[in-house]
C-alpha atoms as a PDB file:
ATOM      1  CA  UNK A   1       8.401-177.436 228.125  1.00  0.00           C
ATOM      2  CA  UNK A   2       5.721-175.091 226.896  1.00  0.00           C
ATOM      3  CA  UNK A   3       6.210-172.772 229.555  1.00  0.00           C
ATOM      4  CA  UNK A   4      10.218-172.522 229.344  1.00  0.00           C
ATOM      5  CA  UNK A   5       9.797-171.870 225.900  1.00  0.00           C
ATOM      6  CA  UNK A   6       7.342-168.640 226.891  1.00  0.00           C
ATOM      7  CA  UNK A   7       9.348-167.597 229.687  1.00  0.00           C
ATOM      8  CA  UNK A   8      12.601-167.648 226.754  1.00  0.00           C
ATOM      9  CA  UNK A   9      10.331-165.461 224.317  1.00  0.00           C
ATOM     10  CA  UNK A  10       9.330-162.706 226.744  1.00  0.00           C
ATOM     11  CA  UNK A  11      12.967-161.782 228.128  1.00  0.00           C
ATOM     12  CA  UNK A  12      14.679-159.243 226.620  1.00  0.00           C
ATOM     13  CA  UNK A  13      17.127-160.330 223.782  1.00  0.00           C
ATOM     14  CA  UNK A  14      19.844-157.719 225.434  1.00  0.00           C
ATOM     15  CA  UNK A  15      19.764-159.735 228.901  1.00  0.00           C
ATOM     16  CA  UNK A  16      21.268-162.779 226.753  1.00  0.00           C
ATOM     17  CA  UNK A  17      23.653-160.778 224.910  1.00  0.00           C
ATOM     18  CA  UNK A  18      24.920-159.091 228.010  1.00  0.00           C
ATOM     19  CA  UNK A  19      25.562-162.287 229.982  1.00  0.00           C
ATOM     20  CA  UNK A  20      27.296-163.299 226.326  1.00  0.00           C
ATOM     21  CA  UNK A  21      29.672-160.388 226.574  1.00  0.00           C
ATOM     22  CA  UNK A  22      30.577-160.807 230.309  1.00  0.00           C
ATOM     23  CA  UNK A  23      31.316-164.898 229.667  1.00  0.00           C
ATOM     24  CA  UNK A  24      33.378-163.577 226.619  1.00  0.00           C
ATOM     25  CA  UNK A  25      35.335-160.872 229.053  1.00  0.00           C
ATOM     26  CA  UNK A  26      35.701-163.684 231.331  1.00  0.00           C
ATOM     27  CA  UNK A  27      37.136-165.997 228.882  1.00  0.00           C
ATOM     28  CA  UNK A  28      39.465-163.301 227.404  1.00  0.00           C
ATOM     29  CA  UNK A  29      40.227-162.788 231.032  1.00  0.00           C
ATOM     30  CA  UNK A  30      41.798-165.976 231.474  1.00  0.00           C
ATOM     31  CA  UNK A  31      44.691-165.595 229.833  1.00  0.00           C
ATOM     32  CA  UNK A  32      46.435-162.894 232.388  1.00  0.00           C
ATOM     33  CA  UNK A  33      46.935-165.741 235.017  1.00  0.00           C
ATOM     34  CA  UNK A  34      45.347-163.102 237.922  1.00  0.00           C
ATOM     35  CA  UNK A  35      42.680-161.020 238.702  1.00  0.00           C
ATOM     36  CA  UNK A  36      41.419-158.995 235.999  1.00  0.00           C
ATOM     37  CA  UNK A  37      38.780-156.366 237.106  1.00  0.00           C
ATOM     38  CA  UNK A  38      36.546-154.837 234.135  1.00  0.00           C
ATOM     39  CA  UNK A  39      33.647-152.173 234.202  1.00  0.00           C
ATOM     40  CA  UNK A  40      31.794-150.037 231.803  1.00  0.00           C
ATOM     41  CA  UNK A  41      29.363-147.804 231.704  1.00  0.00           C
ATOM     42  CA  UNK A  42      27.442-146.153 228.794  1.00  0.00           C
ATOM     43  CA  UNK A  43      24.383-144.434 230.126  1.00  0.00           C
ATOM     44  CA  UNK A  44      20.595-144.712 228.800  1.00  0.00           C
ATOM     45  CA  UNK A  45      22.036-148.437 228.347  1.00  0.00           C
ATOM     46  CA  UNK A  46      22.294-151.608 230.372  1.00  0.00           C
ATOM     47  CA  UNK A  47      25.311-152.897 228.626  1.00  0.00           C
ATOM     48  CA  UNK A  48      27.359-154.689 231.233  1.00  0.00           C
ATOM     49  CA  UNK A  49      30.682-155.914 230.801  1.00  0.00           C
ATOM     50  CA  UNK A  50      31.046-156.327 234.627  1.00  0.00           C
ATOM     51  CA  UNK A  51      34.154-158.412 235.828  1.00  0.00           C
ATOM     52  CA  UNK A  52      35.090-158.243 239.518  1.00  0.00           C
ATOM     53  CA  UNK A  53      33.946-154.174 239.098  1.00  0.00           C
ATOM     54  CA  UNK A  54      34.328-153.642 242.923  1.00  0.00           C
ATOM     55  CA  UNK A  55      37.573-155.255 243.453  1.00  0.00           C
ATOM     56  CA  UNK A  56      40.058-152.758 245.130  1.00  0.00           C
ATOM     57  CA  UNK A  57      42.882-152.708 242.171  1.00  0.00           C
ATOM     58  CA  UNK A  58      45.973-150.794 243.008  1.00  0.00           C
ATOM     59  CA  UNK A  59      45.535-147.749 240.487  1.00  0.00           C
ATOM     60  CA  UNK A  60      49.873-146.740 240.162  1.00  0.00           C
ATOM     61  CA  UNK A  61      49.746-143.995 237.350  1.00  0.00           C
ATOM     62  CA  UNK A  62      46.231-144.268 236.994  1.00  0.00           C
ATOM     63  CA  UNK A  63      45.620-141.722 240.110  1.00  0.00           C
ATOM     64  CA  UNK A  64      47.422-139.444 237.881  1.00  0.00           C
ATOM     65  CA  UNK A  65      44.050-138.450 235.854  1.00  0.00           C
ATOM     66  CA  UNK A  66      42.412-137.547 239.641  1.00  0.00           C
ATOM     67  CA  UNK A  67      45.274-135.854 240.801  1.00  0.00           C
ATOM     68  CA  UNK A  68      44.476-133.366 237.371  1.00  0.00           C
ATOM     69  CA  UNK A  69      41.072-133.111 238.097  1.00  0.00           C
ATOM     70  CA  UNK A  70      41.704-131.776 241.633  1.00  0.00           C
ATOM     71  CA  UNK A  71      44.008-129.489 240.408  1.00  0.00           C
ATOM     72  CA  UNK A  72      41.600-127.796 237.865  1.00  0.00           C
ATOM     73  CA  UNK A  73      38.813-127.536 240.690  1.00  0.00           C
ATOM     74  CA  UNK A  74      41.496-126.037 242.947  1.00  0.00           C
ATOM     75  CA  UNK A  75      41.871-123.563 240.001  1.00  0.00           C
ATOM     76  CA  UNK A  76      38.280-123.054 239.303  1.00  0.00           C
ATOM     77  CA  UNK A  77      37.816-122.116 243.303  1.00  0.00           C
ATOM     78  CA  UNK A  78      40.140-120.080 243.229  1.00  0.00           C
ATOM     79  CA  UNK A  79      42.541-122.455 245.719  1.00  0.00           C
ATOM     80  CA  UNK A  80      45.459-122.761 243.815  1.00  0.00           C
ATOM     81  CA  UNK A  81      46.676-119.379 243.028  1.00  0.00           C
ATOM     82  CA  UNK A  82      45.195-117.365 245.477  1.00  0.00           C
ATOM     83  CA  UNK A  83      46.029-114.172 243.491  1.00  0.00           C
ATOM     84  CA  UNK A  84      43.648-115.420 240.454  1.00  0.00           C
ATOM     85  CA  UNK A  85      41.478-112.203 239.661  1.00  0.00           C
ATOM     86  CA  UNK A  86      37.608-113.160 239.349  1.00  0.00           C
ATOM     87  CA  UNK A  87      37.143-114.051 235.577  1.00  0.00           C
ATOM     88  CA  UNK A  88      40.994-114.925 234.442  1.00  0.00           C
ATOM     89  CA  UNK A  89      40.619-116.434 231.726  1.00  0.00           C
ATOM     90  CA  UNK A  90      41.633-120.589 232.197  1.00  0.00           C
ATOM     91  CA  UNK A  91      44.504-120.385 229.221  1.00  0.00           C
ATOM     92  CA  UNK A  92      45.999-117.410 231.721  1.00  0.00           C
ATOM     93  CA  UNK A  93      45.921-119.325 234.749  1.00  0.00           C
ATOM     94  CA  UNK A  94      47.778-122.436 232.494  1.00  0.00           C
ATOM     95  CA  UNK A  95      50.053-120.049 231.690  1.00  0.00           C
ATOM     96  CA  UNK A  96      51.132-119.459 235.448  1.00  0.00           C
ATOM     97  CA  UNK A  97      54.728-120.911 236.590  1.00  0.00           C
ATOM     98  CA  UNK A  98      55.313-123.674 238.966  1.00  0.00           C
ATOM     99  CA  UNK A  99      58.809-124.107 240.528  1.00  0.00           C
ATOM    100  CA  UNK A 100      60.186-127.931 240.396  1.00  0.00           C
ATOM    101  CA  UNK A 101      61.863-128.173 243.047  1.00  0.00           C
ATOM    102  CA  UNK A 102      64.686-130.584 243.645  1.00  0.00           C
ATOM    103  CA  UNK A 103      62.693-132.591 246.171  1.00  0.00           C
ATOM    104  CA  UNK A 104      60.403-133.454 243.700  1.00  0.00           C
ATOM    105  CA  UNK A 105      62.699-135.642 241.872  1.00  0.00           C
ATOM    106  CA  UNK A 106      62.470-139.026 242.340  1.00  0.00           C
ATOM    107  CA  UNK A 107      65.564-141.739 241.586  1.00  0.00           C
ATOM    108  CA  UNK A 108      65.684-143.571 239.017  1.00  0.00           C
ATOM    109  CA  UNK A 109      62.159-142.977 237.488  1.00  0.00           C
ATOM    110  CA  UNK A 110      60.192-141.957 234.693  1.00  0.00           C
ATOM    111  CA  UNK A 111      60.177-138.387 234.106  1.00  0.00           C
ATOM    112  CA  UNK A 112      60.853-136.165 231.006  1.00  0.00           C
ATOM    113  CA  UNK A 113      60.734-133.081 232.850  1.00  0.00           C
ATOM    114  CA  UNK A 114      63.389-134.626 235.631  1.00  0.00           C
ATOM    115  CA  UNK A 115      65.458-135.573 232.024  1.00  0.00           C
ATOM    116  CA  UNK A 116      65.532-131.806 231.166  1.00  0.00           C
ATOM    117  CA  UNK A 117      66.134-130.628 234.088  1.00  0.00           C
ATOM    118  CA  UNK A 118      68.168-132.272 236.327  1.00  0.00           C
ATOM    119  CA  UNK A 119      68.934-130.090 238.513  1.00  0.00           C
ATOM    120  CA  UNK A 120      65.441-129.094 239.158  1.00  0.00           C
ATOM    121  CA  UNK A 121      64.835-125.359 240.424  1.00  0.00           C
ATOM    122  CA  UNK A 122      63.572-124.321 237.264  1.00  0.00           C
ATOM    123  CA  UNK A 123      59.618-122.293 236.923  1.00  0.00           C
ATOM    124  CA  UNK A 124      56.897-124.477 234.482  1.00  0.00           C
ATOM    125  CA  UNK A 125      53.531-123.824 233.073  1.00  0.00           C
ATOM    126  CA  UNK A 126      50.829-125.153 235.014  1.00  0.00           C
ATOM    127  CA  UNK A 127      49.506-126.467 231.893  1.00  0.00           C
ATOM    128  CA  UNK A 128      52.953-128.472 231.018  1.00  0.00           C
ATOM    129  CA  UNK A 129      52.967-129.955 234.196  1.00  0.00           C
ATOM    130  CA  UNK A 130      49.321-131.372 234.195  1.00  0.00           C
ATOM    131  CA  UNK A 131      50.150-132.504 230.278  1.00  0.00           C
ATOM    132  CA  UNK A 132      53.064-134.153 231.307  1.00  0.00           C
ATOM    133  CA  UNK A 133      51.296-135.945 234.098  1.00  0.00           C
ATOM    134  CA  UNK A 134      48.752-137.481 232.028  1.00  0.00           C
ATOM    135  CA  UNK A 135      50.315-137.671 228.042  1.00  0.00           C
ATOM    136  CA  UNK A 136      53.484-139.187 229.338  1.00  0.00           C
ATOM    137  CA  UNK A 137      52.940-140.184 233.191  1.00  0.00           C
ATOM    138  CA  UNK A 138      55.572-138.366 233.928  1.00  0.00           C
ATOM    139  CA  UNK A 139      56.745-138.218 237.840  1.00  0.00           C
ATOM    140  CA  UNK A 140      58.614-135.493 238.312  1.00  0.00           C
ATOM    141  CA  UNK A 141      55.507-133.513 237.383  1.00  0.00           C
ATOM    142  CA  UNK A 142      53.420-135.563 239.477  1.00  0.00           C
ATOM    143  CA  UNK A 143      55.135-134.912 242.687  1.00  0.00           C
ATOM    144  CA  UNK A 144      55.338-130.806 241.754  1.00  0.00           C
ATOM    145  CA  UNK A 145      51.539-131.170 241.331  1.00  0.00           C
ATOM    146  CA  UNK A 146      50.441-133.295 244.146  1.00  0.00           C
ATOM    147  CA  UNK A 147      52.892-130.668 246.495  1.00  0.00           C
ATOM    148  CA  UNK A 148      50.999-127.737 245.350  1.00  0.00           C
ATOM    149  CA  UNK A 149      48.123-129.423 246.044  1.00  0.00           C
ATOM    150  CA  UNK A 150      48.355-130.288 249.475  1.00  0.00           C
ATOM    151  CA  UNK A 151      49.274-134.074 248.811  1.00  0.00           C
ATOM    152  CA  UNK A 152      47.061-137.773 248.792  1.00  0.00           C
ATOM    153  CA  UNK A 153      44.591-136.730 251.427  1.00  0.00           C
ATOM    154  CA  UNK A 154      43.588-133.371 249.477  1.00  0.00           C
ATOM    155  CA  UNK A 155      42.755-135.643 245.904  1.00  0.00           C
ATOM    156  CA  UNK A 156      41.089-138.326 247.999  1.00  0.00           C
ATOM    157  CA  UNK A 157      38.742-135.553 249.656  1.00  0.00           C
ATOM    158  CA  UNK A 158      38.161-133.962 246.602  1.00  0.00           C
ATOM    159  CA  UNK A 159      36.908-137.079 244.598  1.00  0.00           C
ATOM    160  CA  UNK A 160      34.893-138.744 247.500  1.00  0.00           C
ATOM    161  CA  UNK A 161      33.039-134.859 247.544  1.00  0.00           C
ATOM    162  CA  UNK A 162      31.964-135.919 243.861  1.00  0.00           C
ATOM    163  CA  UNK A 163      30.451-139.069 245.638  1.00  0.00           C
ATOM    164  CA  UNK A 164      32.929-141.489 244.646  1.00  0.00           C
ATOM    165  CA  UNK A 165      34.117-143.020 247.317  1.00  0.00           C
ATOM    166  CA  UNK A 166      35.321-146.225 246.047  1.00  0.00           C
ATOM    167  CA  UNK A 167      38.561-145.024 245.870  1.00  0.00           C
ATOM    168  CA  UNK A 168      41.371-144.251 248.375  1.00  0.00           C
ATOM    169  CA  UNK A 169      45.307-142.407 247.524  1.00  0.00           C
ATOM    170  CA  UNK A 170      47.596-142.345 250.438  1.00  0.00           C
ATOM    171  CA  UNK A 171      50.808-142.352 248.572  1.00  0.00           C
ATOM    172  CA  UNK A 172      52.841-140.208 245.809  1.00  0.00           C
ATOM    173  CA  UNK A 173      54.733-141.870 243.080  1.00  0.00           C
ATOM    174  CA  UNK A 174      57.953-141.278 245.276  1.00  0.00           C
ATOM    175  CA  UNK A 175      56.321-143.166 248.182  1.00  0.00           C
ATOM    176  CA  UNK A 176      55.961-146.271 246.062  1.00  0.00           C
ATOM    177  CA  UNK A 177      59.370-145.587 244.174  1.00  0.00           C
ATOM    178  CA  UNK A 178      60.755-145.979 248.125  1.00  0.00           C
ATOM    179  CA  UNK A 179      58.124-149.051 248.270  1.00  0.00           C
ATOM    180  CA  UNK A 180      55.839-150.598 246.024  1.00  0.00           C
ATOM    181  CA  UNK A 181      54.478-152.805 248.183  1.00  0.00           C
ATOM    182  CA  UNK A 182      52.505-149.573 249.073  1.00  0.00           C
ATOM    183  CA  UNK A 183      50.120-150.082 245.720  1.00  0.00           C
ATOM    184  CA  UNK A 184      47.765-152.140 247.101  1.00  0.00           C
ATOM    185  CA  UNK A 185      46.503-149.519 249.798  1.00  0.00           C
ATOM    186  CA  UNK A 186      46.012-146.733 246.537  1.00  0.00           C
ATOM    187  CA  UNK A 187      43.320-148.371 244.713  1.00  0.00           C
ATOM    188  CA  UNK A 188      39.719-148.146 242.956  1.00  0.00           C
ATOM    189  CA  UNK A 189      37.159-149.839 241.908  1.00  0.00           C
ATOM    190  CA  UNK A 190      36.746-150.378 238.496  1.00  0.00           C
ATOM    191  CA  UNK A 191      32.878-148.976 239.069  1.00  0.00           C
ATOM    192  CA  UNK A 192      34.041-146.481 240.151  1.00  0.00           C
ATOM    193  CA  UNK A 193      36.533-145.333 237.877  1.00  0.00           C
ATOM    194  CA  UNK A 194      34.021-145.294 235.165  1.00  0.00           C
ATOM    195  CA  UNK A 195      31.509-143.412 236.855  1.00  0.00           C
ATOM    196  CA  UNK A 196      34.036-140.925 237.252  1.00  0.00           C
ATOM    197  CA  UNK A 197      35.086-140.656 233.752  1.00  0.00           C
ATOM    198  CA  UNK A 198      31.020-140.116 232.496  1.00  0.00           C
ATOM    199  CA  UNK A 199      31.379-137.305 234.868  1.00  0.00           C
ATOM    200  CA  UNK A 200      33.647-135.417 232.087  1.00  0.00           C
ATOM    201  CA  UNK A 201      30.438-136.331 229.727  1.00  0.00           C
ATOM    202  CA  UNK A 202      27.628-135.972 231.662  1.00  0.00           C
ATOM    203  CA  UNK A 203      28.362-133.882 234.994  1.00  0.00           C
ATOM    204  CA  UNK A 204      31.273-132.474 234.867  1.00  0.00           C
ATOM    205  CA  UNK A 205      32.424-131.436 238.476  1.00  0.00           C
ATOM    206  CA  UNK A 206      34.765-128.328 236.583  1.00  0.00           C
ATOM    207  CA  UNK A 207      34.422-125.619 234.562  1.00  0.00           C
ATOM    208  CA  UNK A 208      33.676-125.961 231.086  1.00  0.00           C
ATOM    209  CA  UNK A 209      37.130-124.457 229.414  1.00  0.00           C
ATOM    210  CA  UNK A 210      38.982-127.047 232.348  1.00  0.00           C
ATOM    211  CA  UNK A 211      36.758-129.951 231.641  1.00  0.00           C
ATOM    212  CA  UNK A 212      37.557-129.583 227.870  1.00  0.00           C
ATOM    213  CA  UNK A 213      41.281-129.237 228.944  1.00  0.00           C
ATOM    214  CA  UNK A 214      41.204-132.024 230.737  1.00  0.00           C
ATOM    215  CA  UNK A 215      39.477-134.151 228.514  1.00  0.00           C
ATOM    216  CA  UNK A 216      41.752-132.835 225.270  1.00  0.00           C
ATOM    217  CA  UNK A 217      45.336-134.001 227.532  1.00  0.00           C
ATOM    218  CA  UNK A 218      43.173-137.252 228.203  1.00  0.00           C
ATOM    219  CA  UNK A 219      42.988-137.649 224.384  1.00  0.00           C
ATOM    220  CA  UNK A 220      46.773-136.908 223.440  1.00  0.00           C
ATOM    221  CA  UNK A 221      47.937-139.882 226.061  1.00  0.00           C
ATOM    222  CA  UNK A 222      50.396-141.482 224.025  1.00  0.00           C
ATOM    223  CA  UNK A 223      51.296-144.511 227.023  1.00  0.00           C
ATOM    224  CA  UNK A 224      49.832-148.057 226.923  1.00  0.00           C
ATOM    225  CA  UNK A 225      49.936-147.759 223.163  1.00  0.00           C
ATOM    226  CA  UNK A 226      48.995-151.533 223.021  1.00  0.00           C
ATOM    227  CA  UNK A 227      46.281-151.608 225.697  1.00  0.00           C
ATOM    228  CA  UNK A 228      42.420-150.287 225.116  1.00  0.00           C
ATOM    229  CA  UNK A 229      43.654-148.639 222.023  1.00  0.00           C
ATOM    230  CA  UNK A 230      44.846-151.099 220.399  1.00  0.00           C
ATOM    231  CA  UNK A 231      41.373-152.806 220.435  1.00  0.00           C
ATOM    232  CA  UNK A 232      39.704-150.180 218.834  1.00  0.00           C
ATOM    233  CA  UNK A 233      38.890-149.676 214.867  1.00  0.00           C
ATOM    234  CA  UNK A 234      41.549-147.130 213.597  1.00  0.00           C
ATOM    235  CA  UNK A 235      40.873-143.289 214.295  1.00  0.00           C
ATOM    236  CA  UNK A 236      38.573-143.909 217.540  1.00  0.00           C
ATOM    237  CA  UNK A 237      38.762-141.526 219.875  1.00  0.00           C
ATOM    238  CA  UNK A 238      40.198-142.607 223.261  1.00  0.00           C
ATOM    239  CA  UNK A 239      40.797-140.629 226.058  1.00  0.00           C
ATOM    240  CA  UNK A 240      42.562-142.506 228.915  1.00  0.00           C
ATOM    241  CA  UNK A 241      45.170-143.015 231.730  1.00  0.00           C
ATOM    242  CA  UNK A 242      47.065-145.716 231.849  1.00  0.00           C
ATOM    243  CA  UNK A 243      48.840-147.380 234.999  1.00  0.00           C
ATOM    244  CA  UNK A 244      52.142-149.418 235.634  1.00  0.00           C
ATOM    245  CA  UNK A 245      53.773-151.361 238.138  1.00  0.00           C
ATOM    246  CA  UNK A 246      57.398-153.093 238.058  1.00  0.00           C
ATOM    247  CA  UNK A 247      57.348-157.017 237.913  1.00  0.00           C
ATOM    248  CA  UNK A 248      58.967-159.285 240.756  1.00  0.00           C
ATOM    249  CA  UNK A 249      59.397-162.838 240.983  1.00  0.00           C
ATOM    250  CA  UNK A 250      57.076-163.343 238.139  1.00  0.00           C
ATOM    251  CA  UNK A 251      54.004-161.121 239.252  1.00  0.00           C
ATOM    252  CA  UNK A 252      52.806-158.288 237.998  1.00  0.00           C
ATOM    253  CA  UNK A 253      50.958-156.017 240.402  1.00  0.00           C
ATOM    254  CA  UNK A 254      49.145-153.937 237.931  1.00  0.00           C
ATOM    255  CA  UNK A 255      48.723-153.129 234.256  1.00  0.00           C
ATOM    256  CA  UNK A 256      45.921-150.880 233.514  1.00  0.00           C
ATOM    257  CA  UNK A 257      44.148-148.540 231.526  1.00  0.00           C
ATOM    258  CA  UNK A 258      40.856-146.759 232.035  1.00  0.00           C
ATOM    259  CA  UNK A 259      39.452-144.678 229.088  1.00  0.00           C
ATOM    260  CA  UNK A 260      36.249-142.745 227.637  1.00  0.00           C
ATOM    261  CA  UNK A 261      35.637-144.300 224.096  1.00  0.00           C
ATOM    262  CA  UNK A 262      33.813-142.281 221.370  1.00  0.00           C
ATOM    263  CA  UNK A 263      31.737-144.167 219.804  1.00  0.00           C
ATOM    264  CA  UNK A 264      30.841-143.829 216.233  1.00  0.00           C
ATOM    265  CA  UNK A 265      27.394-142.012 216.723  1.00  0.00           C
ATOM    266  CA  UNK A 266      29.211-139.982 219.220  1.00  0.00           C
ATOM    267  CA  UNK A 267      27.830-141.716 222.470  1.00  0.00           C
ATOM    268  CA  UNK A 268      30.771-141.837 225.249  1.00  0.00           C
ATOM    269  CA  UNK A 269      31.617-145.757 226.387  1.00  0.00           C
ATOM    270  CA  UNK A 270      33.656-145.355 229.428  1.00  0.00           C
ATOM    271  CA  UNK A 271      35.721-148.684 230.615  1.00  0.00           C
ATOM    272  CA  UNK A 272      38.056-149.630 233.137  1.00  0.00           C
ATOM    273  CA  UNK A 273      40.226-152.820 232.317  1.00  0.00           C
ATOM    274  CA  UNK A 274      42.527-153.194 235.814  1.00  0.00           C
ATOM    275  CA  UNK A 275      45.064-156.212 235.570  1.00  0.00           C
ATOM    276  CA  UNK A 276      46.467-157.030 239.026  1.00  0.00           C
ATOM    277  CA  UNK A 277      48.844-159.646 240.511  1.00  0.00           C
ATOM    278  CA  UNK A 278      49.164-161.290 236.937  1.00  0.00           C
ATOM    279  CA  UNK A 279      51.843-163.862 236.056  1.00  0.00           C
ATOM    280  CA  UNK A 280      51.486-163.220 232.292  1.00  0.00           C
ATOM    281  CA  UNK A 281      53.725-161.454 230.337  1.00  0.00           C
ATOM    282  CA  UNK A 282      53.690-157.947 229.097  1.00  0.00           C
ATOM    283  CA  UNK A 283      52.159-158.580 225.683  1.00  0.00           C
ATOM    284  CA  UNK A 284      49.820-161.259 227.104  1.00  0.00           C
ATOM    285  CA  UNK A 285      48.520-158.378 229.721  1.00  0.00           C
ATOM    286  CA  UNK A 286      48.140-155.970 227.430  1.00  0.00           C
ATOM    287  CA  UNK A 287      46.618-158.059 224.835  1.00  0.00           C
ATOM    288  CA  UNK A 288      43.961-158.853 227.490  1.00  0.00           C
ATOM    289  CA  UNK A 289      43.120-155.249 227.957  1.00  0.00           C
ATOM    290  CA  UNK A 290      42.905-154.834 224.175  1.00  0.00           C
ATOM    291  CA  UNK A 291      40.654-157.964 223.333  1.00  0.00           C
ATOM    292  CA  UNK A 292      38.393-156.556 226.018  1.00  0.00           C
ATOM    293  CA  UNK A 293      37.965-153.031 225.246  1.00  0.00           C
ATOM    294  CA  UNK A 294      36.992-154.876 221.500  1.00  0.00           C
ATOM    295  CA  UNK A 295      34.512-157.147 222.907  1.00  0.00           C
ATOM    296  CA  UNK A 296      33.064-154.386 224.943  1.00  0.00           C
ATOM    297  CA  UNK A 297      33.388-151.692 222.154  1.00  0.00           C
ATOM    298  CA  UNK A 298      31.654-153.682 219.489  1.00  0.00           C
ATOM    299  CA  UNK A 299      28.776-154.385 222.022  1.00  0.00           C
ATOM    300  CA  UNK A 300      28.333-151.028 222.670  1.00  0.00           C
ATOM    301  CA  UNK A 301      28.136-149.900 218.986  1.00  0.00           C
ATOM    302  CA  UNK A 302      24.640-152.445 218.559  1.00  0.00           C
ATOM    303  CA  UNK A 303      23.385-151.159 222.047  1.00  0.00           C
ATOM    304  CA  UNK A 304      20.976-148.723 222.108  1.00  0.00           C
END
């Protein structure tokens, strides 16, 4: 046994620990009664917390953060408003109005800025609508955005041009009010969402003053209160988008959250925790999300 004590000594100590922190995600994983899909990514490292990281989870609200995104590049170029003078300042462009039109309602949904205005056919910031879209998940806002846009196929474009294609929007929050059956074809890879959170960190595919806009709306999320968050040690940065899908005859089709987690030397841990066709309840699901974002977070802090 000389030699499989040798063989022990010479591998890395992180290649135990790792496959320690993925059986631990695994076991915590358990407890939603479906798939659970987990990645992370914090670079110059090989943690892995891999879980399923290329199953296709439907994203619901979660496309919400690259709906934003595409909207900021359509700003930067110049796309959205083509009247932008060379140079505007970004906080001028925010400033711009929208109309919300009444055919962006959508029954019976979530939607603060629907709430206010009920009638629609009122003019908003640019910069309240993206805010509402990803503090509050708001759907009203969504729809304005994603019309202004140019709709699914314009985000999906957009984000497979940063070379993340593991991802694939063909509907709009009222599409999958209408039928939500229609999840499952919106979806992303937890590897993929990831990589395109360390984009905001490492690469970011916007201009500086957008990227820092984007990343500061990120930060004031207040949904999922009880998801990644709630793992964390008090007063740890998170910036994240959360996702949401009704429940019917027991299953839950989704409960997510995908987030960039500051770390306390300042390194970024990015980590997508997608729960999908579970039979668990609420609390259960979300306390899933949380134990793993712990596990992961308190790997990351020894990793180097």
């Amino acid at each position: 046994m000389r030699w499989l004590a040798l063989f022990l000594a010479i591998i890395p100590s992180t290649a135990f620990t790792q496959t320690s922190l993925q059986a631990k995600i695994a076991a915590i994983a358990q407890d939603a009664h479906g798939t659970v899909s987990v990645a992370c990514l914090l670079p110059g490292t090989k943690l892995n917390c891999d879980l399923n990281p290329h199953n296709h989870s439907p994203m619901q609200s979660m496309f919400k953060y690259p709906l934003a995104l595409t909207v900021l590049h359509l700003v930067d170029t110049g796309k959205l408003f083509p009247d932008r003078r060379p140079g505007e300042p970004l906080n001028v462009t925010l400033d711009r109005m929208v109309r919300f039109l009444p055919e962006d309602r959508i029954p019976h949904t979530h939607s603060p800025l629907q709430e206010r205005y009920p009638n629609a056919n009122v003019d908003v910031t640019l910069r309240e609508l993206i805010q509402l879209v990803i503090e509050q998940s708001d759907n009203g806002a969504e729809e304005t955005l994603l019309r202004i846009v140019g709709g699914p196929a314009i985000v999906q474009s957009y984000i497979h041009s940063l070379g993340i294609t593991a991802f694939q929007l063909r509907d709009s929050e009222a599409a999958l009010n209408r039928d939500e059956s229609l999840q499952y074809r919106d979806w992303i890879e937890p590897a993929a969402a990831v990589e395109l959170l360390q984009r905001l960190v490492h690469d970011p595919p916007i201009s500086p003053a957008a990227n820092a806009f984007l990343v500061e709306t990120l930060t004031a999320t207040v949904t999922g209160p009880n998801r990644i968050r709630a793992g964390l040690p008090a007063g740890t940065p998170l910036a994240h988008k959360t996702g949401s899908s009704g429940t019917h005859g027991g299953i839950t089709a989704a409960t997510n959250d995908v987030g960039l987690i500051t770390l306390p030397d300042g390194r970024k841990l990015a980590i997508a925790v997608l729960v999908t066709d579970s039979r668990a309840d609420e609390a259960t699901r979300e306390g899933v999300i949380a134990r793993i974002a712990r596990a992961a977070y308190d790997e990351a802090v020894t990793t180097k």
